[in-house]
Protein backbone atom coordinates (compact mmCIF):
# COMPACT_ATOMS: atom_id res chain seq x y z
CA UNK A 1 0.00 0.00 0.00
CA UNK A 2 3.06 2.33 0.76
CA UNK A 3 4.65 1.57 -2.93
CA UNK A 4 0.75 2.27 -4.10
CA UNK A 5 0.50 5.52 -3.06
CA UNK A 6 4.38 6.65 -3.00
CA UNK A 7 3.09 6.93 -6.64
CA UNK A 8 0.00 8.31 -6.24
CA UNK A 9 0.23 10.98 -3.70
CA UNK A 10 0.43 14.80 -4.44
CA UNK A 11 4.07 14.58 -5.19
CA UNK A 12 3.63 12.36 -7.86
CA UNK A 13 7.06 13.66 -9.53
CA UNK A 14 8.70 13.13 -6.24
CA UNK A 15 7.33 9.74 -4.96
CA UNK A 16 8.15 8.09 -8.91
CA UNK A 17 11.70 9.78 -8.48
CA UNK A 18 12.11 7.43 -5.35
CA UNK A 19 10.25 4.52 -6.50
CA UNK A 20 12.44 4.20 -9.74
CA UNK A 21 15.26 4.62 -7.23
CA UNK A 22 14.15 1.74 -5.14
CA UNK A 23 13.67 -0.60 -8.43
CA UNK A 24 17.33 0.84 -10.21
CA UNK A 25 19.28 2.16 -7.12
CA UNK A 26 23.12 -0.16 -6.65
CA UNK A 27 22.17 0.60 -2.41
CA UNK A 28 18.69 -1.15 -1.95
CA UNK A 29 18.93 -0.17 1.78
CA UNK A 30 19.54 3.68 0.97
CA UNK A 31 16.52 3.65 -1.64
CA UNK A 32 14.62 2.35 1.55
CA UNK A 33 15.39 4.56 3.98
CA UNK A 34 15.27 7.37 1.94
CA UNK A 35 11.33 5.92 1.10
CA UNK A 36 10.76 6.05 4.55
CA UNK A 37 11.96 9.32 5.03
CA UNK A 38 9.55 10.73 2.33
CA UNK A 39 6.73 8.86 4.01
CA UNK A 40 6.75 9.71 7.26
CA UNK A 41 7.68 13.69 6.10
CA UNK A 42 4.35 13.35 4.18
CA UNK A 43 2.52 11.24 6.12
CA UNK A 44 1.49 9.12 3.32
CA UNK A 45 0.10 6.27 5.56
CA UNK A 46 -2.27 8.21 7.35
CA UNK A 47 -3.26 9.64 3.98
CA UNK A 48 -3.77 6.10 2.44
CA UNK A 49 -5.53 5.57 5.30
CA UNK A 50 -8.19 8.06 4.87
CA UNK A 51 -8.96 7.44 1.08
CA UNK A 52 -9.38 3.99 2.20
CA UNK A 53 -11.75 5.05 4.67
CA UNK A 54 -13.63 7.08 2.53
CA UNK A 55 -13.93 4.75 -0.12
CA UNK A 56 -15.51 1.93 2.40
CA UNK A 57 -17.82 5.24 3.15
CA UNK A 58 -18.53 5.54 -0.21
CA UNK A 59 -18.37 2.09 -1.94
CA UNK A 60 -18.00 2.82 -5.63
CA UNK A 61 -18.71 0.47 -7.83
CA UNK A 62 -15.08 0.96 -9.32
CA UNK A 63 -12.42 1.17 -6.67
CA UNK A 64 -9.67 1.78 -8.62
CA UNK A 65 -11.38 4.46 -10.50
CA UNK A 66 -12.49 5.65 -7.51
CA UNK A 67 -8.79 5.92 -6.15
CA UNK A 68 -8.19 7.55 -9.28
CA UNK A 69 -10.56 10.42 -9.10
CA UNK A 70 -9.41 11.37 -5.43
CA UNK A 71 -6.06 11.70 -7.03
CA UNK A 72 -7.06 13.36 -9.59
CA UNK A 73 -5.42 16.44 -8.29
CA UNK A 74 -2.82 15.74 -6.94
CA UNK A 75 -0.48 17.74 -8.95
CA UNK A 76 -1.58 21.08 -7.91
CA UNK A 77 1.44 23.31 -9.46
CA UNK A 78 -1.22 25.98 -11.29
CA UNK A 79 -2.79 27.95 -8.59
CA UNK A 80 -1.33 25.92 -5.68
CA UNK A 81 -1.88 27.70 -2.35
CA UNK A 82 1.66 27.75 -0.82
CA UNK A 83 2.28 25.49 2.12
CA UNK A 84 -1.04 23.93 1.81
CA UNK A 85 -1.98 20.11 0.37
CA UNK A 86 -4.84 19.03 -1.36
CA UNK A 87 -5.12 16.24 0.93
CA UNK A 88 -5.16 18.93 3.73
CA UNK A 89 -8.52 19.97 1.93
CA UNK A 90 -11.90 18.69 3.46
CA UNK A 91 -13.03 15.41 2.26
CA UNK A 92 -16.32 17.24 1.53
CA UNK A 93 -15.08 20.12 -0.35
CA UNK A 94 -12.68 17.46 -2.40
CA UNK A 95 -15.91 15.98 -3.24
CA UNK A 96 -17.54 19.61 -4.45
CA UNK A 97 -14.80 20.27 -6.14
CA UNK A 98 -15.23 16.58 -8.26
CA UNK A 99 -18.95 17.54 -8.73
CA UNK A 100 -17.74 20.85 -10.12
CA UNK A 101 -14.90 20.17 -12.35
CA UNK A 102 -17.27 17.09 -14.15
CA UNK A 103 -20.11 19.48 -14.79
CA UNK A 104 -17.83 22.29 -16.27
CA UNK A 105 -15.89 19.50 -18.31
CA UNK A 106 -19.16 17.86 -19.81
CA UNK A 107 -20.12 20.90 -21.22
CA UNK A 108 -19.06 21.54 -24.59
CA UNK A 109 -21.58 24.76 -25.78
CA UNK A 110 -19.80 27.81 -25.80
CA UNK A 111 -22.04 30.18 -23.83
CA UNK A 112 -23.42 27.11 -21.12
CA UNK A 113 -19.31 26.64 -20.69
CA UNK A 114 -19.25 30.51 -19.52
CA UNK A 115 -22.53 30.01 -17.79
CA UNK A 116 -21.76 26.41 -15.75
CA UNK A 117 -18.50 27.92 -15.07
CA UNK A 118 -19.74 30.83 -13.33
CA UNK A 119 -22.76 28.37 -11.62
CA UNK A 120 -19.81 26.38 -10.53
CA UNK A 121 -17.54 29.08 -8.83
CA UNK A 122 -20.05 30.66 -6.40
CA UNK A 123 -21.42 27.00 -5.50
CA UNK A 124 -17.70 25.73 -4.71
CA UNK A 125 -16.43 28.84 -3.04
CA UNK A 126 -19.58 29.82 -1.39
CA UNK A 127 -19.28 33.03 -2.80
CA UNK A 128 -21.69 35.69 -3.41
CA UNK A 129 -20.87 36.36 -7.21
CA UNK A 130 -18.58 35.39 -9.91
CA UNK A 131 -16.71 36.80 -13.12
CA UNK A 132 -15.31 34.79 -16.03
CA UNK A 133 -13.39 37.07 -18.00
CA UNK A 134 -12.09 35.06 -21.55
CA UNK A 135 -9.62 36.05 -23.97
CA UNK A 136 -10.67 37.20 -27.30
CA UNK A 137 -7.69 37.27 -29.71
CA UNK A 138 -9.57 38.64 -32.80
CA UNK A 139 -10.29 41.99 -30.38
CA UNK A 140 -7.61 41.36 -28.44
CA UNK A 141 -9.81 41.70 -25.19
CA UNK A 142 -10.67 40.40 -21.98
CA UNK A 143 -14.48 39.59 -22.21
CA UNK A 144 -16.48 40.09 -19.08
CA UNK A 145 -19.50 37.82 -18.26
CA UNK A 146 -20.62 37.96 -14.74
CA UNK A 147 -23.36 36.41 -12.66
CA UNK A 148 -24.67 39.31 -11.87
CA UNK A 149 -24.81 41.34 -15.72
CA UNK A 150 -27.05 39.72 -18.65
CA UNK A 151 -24.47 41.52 -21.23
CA UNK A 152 -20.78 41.01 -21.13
CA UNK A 153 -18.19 43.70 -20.83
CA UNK A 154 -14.36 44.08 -22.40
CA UNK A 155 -11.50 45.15 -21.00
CA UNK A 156 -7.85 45.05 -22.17
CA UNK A 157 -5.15 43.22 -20.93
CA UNK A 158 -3.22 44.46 -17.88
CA UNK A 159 -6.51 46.74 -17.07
CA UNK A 160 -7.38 46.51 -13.61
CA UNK A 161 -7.02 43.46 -11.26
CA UNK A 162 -8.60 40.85 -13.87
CA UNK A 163 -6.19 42.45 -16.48
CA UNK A 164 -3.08 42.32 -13.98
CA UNK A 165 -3.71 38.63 -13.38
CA UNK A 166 -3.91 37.97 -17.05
CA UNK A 167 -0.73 39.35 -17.88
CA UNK A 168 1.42 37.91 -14.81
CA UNK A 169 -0.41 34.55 -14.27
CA UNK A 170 -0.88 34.96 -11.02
CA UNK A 171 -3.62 35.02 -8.64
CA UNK A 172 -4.68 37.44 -6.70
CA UNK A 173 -6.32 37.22 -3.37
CA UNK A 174 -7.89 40.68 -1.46
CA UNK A 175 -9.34 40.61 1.84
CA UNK A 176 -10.65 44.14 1.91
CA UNK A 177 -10.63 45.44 -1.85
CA UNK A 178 -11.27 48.84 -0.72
CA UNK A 179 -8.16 49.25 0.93
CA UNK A 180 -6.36 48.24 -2.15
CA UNK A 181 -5.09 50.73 -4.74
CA UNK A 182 -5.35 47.94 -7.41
CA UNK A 183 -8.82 47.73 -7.40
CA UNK A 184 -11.36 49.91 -9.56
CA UNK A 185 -14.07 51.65 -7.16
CA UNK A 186 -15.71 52.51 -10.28
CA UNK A 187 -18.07 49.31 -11.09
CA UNK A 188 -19.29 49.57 -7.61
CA UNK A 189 -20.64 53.15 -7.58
CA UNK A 190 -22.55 52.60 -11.10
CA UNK A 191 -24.44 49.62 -9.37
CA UNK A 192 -24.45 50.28 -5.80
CA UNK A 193 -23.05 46.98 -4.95
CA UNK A 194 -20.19 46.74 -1.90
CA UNK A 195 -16.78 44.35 -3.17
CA UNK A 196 -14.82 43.50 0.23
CA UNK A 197 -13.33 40.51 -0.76
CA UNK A 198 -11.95 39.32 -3.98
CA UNK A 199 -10.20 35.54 -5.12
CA UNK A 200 -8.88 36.08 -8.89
CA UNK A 201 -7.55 33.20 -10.53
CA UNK A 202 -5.87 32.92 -13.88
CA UNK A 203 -6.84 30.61 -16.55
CA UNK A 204 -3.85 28.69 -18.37
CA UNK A 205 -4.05 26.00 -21.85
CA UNK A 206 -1.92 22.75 -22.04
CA UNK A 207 0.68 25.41 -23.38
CA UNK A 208 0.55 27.43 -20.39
CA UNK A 209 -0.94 30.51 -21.95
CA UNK A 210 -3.54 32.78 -20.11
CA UNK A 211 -6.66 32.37 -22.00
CA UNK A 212 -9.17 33.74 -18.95
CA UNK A 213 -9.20 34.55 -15.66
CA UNK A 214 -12.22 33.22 -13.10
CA UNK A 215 -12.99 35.50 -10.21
CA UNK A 216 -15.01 34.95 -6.88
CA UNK A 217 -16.00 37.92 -5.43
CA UNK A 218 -17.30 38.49 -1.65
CA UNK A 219 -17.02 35.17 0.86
CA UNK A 220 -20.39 34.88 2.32
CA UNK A 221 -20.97 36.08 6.10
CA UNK A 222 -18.49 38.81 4.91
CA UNK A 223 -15.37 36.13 5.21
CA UNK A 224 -12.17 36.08 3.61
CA UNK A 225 -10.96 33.58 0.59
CA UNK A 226 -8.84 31.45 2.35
CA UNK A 227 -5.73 28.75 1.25
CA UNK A 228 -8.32 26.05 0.82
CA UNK A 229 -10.02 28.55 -1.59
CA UNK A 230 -6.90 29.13 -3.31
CA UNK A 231 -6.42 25.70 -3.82
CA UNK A 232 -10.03 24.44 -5.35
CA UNK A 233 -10.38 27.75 -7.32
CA UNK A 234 -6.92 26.67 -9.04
CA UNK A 235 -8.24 23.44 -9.65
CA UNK A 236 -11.53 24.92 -10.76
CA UNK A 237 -9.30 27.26 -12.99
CA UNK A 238 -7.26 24.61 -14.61
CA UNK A 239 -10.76 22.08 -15.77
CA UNK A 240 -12.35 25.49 -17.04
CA UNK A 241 -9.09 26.31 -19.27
CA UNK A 242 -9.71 22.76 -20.71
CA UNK A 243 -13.42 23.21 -21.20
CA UNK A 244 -13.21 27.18 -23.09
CA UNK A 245 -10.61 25.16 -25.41
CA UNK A 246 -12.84 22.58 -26.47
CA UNK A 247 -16.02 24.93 -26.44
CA UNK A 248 -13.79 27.05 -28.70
CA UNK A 249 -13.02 24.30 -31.10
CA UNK A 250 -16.82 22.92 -31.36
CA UNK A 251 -17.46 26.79 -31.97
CA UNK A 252 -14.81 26.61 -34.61
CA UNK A 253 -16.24 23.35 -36.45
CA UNK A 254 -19.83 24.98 -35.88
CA UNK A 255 -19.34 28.05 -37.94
CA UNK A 256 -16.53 26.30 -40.64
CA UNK A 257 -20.07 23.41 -40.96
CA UNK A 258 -22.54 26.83 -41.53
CA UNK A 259 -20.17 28.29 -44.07
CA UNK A 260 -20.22 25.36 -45.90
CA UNK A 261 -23.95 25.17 -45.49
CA UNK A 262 -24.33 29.14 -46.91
CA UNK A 263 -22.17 27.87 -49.80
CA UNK A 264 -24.38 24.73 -50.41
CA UNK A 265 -27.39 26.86 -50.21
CA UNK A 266 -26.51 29.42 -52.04
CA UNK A 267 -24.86 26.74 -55.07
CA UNK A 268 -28.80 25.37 -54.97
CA UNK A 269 -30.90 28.87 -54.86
CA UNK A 270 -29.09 30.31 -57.61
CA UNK A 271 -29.66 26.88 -59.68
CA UNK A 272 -33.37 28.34 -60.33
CA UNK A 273 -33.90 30.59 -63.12
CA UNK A 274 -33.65 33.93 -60.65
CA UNK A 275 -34.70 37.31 -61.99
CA UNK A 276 -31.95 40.44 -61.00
CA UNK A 277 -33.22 41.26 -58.17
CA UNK A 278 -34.18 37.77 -56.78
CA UNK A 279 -30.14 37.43 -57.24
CA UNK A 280 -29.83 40.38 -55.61
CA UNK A 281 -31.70 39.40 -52.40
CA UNK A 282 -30.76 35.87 -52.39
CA UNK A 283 -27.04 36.86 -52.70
CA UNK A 284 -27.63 39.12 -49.70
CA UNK A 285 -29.40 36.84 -47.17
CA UNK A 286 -26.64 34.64 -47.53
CA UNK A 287 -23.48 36.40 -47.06
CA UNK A 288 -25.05 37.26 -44.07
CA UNK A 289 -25.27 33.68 -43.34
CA UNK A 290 -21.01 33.24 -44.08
CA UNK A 291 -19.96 36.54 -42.02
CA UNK A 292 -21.97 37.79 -38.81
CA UNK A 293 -22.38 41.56 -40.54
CA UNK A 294 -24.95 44.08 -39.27
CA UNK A 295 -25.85 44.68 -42.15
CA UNK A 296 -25.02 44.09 -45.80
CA UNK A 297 -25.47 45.35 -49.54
CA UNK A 298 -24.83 43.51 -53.22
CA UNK A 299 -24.39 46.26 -55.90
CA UNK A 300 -24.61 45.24 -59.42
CA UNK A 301 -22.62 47.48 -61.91
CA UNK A 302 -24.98 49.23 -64.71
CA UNK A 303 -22.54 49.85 -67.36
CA UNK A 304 -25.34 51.38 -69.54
CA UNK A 305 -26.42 54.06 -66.98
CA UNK A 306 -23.14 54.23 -65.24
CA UNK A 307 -24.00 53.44 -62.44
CA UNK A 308 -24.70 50.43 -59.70
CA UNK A 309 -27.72 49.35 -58.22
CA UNK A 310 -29.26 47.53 -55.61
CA UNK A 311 -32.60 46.22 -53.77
CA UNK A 312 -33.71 47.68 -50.50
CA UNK A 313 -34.10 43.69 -47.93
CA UNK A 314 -36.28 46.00 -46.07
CA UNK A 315 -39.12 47.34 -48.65
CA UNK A 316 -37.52 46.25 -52.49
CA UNK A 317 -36.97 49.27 -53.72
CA UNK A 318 -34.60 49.64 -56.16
CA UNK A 319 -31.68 51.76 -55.13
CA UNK A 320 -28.87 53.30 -57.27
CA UNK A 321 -25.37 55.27 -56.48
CA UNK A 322 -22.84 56.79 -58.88
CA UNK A 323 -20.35 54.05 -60.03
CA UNK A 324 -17.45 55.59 -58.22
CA UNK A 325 -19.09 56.57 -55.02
CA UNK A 326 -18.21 55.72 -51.77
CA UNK A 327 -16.35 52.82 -50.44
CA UNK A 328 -18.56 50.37 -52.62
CA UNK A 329 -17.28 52.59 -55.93
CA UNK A 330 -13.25 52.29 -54.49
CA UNK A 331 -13.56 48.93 -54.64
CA UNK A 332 -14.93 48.40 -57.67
CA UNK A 333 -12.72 51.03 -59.85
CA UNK A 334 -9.61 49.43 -57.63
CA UNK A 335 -11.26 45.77 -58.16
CA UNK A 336 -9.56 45.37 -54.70
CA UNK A 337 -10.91 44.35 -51.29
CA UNK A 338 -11.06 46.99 -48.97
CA UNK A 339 -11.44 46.74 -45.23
CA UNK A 340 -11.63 49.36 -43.10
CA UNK A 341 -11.24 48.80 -39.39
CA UNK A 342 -12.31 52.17 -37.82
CA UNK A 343 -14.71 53.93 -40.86
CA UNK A 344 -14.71 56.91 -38.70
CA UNK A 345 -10.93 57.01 -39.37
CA UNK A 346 -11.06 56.74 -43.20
CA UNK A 347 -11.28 59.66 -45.34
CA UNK A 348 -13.72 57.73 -47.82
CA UNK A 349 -16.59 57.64 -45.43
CA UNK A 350 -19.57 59.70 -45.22
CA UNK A 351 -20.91 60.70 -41.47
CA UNK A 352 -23.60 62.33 -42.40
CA UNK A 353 -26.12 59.09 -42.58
CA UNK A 354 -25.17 58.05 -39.18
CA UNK A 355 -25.39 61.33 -37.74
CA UNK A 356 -29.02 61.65 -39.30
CA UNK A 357 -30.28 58.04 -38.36
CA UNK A 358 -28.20 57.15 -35.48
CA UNK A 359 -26.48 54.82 -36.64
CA UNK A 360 -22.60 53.86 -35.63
CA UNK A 361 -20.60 52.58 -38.25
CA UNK A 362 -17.35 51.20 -37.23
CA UNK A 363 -16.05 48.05 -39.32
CA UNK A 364 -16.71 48.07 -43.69
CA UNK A 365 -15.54 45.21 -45.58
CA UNK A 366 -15.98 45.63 -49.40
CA UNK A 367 -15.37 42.80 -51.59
CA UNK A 368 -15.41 43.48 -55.41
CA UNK A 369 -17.44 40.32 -57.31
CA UNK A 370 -15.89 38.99 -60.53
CA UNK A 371 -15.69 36.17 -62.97
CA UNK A 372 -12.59 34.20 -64.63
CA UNK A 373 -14.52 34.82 -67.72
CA UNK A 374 -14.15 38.69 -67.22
CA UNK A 375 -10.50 38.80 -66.16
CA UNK A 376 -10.30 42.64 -64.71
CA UNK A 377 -14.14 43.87 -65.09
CA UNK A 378 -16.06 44.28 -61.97
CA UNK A 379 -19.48 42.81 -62.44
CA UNK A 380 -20.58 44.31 -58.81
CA UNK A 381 -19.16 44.85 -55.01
CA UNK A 382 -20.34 43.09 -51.96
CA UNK A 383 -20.23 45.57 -48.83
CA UNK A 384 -20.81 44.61 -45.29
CA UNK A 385 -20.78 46.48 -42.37
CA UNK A 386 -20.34 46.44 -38.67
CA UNK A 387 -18.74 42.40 -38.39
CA UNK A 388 -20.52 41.42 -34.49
CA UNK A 389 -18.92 38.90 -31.97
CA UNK A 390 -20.21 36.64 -30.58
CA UNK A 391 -21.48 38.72 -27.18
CA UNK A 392 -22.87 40.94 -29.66
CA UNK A 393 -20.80 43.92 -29.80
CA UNK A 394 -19.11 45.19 -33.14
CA UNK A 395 -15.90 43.87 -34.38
CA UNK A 396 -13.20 43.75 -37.22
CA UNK A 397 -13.23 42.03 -40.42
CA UNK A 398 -10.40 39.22 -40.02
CA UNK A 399 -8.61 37.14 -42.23
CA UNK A 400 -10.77 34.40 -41.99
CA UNK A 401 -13.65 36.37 -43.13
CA UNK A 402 -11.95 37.76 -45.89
CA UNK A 403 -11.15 34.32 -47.39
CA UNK A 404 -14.67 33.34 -47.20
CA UNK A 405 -15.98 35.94 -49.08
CA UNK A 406 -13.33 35.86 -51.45
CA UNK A 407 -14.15 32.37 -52.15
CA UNK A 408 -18.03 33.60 -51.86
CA UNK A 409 -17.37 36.16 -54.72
CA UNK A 410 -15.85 34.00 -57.41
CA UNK A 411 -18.07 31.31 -56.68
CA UNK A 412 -20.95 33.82 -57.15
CA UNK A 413 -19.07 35.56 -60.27
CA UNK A 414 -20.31 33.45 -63.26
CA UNK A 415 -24.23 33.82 -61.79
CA UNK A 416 -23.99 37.82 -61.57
CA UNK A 417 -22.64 37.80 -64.80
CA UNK A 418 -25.15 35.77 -66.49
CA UNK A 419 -27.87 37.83 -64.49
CA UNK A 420 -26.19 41.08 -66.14
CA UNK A 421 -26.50 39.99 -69.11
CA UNK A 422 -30.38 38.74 -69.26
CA UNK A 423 -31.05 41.89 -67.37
CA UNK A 424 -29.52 43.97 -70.28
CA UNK A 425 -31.57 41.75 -72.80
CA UNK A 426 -34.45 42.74 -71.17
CA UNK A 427 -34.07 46.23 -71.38
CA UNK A 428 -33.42 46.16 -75.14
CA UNK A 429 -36.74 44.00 -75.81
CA UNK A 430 -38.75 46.66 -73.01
CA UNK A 431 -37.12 49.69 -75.23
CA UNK A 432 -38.35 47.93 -78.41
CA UNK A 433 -41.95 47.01 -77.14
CA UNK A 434 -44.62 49.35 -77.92
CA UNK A 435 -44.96 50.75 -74.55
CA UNK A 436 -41.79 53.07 -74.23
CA UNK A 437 -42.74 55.54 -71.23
CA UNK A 438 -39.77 55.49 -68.92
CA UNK A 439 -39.74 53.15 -65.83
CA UNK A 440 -39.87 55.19 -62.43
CA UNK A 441 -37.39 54.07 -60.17
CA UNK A 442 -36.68 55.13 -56.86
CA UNK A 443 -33.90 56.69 -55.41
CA UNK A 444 -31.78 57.39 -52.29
CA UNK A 445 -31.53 60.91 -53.52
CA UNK A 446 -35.46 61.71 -53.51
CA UNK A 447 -35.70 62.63 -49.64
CA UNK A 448 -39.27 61.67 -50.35
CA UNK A 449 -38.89 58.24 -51.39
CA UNK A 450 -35.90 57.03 -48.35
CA UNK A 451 -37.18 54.43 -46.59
CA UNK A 452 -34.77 53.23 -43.62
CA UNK A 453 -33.45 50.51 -45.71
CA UNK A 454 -32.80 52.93 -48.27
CA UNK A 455 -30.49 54.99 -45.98
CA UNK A 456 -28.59 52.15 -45.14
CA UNK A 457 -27.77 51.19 -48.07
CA UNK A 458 -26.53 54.96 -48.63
CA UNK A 459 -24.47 54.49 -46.02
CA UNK A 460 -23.13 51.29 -46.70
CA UNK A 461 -22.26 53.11 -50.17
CA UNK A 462 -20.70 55.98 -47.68
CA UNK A 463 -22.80 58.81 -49.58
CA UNK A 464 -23.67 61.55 -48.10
């Protein structure tokens, strides 16, 4: 039973140093004593003797399994609480902290991960709330989701407490957060709420990189986080960095699946014999469907009128700009994919839409559409705007997005031309039909005739 749990206790590295030293060591009676030593120094028989003793308590079905969840953690290097052993921890909290880390690792969902994670904290640490800050890198920002706020909140790195434990990958533990400068009074006098105490733990991957940080705020019966806390929350800590890496991948696979979906989709709508402005629409619903954008136009270039022209998702109204207007007539005279991180910040943009509707405009990304066919001519410009995240708030165009609706545009490129073309047909046979009054058409330049849709799509084009 000694040999058993020499390499099974919490100094696993140190109990297999001896043990191989016992089997390979030229002095069997040094390896020995120095075996005793180690066991007596950590008390490992008293130890064995109280998993044993809980087992018989317990009775699992699978002893050895069982033995093998209660040493589980033994290797407590992230987040240990100095001086203090796991097996120093109360069999009861041991087990919470079992219950805890299998719910958070059975999730897989991104936002029930965040949620059960949160759940989790307070219910281990008896806590009165609980903060789960995770690393976005396409922002790069610390995103806050708390028990106590239904909408989550960024920081940056190194910004306050969370942000300090980020950076250093260490945990900090407060006992009155008021009387230290390191803490922001500034959450607390919005909401009215009183922070005394404070446990924040980092949040490391298999490589050892911060990813998150978990925080327990305010011991209940106005207590302090002690070194038991330390020690579960670093447990707690090192479970939840496994589960936001695997909810991150099944987020991953779930949007690559829907993008391949959109493509799919979009391969089988335009199959049917679509007029120009069914193309138009369809094309629109789903490059919504391959980027999360606010909002998004498809402009089809009118050689013949010089010109390019749209329909309104909201009402159908046909809308038309200038060819070389705006960000949507860059890209098309350029025939180069523009992005534009801050639109505020680029001379090419036109304030004067949001500033009459309200609207905030931050991220463009205009992608011009053409066809191998066509080498060089611009058959029309796709232009999204505002990319959001995933808690909602509005982003940057990345790479990946890019790529897509690259790939979305040449895919796409043979249709619009072929819709061009029939539309241009049918304008010669209308002009040679015997009715030959002109066709009113609507435009974002009547003030009369703007619907809200309309507007957008002027801004999209960044007129005026």
């Amino acid at each position: 039973c000694r040999m058993i749990m020499l390499t099974s206790s919490v100094s696993f590295s140190k109990g297999s140093e001896i043990f191989q030293g016992l089997v390979n060591h030229d002095d069997p009676q040094t390896a020995q004593q120095r075996a005793n030593e180690y066991l007596q120094k950590h008390n490992v028989e008293e130890m064995l003797y109280g998993i044993v003793r809980n087992m018989l308590k317990a009775q699992p079905e699978n002893p050895f399994l069982y033995l093998a969840q209660e040493t589980a953690y033994a290797d407590a290097k992230k987040g240990k609480a100095a001086g203090l052993s796991i097996m120093e921890v109360p069999t009861g909290h041991l087990y919470s902290l079992f219950e805890a880390t299998k719910a958070i690792t059975a999730e897989i969902v991104p936002k029930e991960t965040v949620n059960i994670i949160i759940r989790q904290t307070i219910k281990l640490l008896n806590c009165d709330r609980a903060s789960l800050f995770v690393f976005d890198k396409r922002v790069d920002m610390l995103i806050l989701n708390a028990s106590n706020q239904s909408k989550p909140i960024r920081i940056s790195p190194g910004q306050g407490i969370a942000g300090n434990v980020f950076t250093t990958k260490e945990a900090i533990n407060i006992p009155e957060c008021y009387n230290d400068d390191r803490f922001d009074q500034s959450f607390d006098k919005a909401t009215g709420y009183r922070t005394k105490s404070l446990l924040c733990m980092p949040i490391l991957d298999f490589e050892d990189e911060a990813i998150g940080v978990v925080q327990a705020i305010n011991k209940v019966d106005d207590g302090c986080f002690t070194q038991v806390d330390e020690l579960l929350m670093g447990h707690l800590a090192q479970h939840a960095g496994i589960a936001l890496r695997n909810a991150e991948v099944y987020r991953e696979a779930i949007q690559a699946s829907d993008r391949s979906n959109a493509l799919i989709q979009t391969m089988q709508a335009l199959a049917a014999d679509l007029g120009a402005q069914s193309v138009i629409l369809t094309l629109s619903m789903h490059a919504n469907e391959l980027v999360r954008a606010d909002k998004n136009t498809v402009w089809l270039v009118d050689h013949s009128r010089e010109d390019m022209w749209s329909v309104s998702t909201d009402s159908g109204n046909e809308l038309r700009i200038p060819m070389s207007a705006g960000i949507a007539g860059e890209c098309r005279k350029t025939n180069q994919i523009i992005n534009i991180r801050d639109a505020y910040a680029d001379d090419r943009f036109s304030q004067s839409v949001d500033v009459r509707t309200g609207y905030r405009t931050k991220s463009i990304l205009a992608v011009p559409i053409t066809c191998e066919e066509q080498p060089g001519v611009v058959l029309g410009v796709i232009q999204l705007i505002n990319r959001l995240e995933l808690d909602g708030e509005v982003g940057e165009f990345d790479d990946a997005d890019i790529k897509i609706m690259e790939t979305f545009s040449r895919f796409i490129g043979p249709r619009v031309m072929k819709t061009t073309f029939l539309n241009k047909e049918k304008k010669v046979s209308e002009m040679e039909a015997v009715t030959r009054e002109p066709v009113a058409k609507k435009s974002v330049n009547d003030p009369q005739m703007v619907s809200l849709a309309e507007v957008t799509a002027e801004e999209e084009a960044g007129q005026a």
